[in-house]
Protein backbone atom coordinates (compact mmCIF):
# COMPACT_ATOMS: atom_id res chain seq x y z
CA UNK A 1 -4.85 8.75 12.08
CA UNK A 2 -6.84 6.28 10.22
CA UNK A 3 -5.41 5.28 6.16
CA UNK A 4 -7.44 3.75 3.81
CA UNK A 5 -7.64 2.86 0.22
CA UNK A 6 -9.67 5.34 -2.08
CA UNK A 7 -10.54 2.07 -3.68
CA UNK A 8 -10.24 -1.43 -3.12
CA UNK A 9 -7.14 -2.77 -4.86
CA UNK A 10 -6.34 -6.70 -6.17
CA UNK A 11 -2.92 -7.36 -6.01
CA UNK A 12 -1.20 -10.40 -7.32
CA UNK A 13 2.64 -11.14 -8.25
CA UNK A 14 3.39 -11.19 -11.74
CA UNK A 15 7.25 -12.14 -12.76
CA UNK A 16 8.27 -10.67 -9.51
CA UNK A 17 6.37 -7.64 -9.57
CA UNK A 18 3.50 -6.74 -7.47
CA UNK A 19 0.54 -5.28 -9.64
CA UNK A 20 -2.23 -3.69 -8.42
CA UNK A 21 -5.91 -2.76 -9.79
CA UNK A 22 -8.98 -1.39 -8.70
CA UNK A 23 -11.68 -4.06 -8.42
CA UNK A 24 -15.57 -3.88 -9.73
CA UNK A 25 -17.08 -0.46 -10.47
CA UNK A 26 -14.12 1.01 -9.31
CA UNK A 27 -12.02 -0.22 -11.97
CA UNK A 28 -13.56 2.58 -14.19
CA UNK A 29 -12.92 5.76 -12.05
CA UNK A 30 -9.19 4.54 -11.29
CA UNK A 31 -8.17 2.33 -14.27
CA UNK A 32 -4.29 2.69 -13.48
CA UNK A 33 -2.27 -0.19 -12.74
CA UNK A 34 0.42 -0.11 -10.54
CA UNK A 35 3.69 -1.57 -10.04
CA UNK A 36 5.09 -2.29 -6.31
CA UNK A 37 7.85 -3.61 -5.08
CA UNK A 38 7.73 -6.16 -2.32
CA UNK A 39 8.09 -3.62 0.51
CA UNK A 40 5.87 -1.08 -0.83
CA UNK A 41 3.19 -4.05 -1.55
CA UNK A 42 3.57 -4.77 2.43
CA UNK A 43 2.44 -1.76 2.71
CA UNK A 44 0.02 -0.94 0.67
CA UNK A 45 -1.75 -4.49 1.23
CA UNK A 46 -2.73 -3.09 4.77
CA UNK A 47 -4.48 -0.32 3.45
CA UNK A 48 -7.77 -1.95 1.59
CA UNK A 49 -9.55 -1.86 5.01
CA UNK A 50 -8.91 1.30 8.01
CA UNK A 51 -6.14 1.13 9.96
CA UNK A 52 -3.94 3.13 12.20
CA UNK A 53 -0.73 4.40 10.99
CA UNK A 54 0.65 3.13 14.50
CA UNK A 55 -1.36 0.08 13.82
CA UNK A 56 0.52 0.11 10.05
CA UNK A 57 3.68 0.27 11.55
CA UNK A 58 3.74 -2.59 13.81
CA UNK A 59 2.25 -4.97 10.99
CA UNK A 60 5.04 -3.80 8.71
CA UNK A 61 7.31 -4.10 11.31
CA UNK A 62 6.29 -8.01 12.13
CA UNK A 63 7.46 -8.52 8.40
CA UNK A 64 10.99 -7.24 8.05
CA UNK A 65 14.03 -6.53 9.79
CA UNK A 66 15.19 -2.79 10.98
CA UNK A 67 14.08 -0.56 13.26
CA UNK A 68 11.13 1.39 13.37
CA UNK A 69 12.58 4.62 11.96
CA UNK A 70 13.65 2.91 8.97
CA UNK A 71 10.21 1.15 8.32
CA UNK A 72 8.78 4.80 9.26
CA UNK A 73 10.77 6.25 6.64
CA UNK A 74 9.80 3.71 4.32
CA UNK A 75 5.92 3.78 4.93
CA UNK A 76 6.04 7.61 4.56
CA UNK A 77 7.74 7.19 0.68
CA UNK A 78 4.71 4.69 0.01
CA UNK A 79 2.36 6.91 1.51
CA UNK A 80 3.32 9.88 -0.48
CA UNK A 81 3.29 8.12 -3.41
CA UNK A 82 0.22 6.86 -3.26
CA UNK A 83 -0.85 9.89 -2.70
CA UNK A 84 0.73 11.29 -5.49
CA UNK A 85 -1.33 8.57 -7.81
CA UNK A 86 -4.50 9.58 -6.19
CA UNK A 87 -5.16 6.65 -4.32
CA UNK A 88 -5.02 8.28 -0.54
């Protein structure tokens, strides 16, 4: 299964929080901002071109510690809420 990005997001660190926006003309159909937090940033930083979930799992994976049930787990509760903010 291939996960992408409705729209393209710019995310920089800000006091130790990742924020996220929609770039260009896309900044006026999805003109929340969102807050991550470092894991959920590894994620969703991934996801502004197609890719794989498998794909999304071994890049996360490469980044921290655990096994791959726990960074499953963890992708899924990004995934859903990203979802849930209408950007999936």
């Amino acid at each position: 299964m291939t996960i992408q990005l409705k729209y393209p997001i710019f995310f920089k660190r800000v006091n130790g929080t990742w924020m996220g926006i929609a770039m260009g003309e896309h900044a006026r159909e999805y003109s929340n901002m969102l807050r991550l937090n470092d894991m959920s940033y590894d994620v969703a930083k991934h996801l502004n071109e197609p890719i794989e979930r498998e794909e999304l799992t071994r890049r996360v994976m490469a980044e921290y510690e655990g096994s791959e049930g726990e960074v499953n787990q963890t992708i899924e509760q990004v995934l859903k809420q990203l979802r849930e903010a209408g950007l999936l």
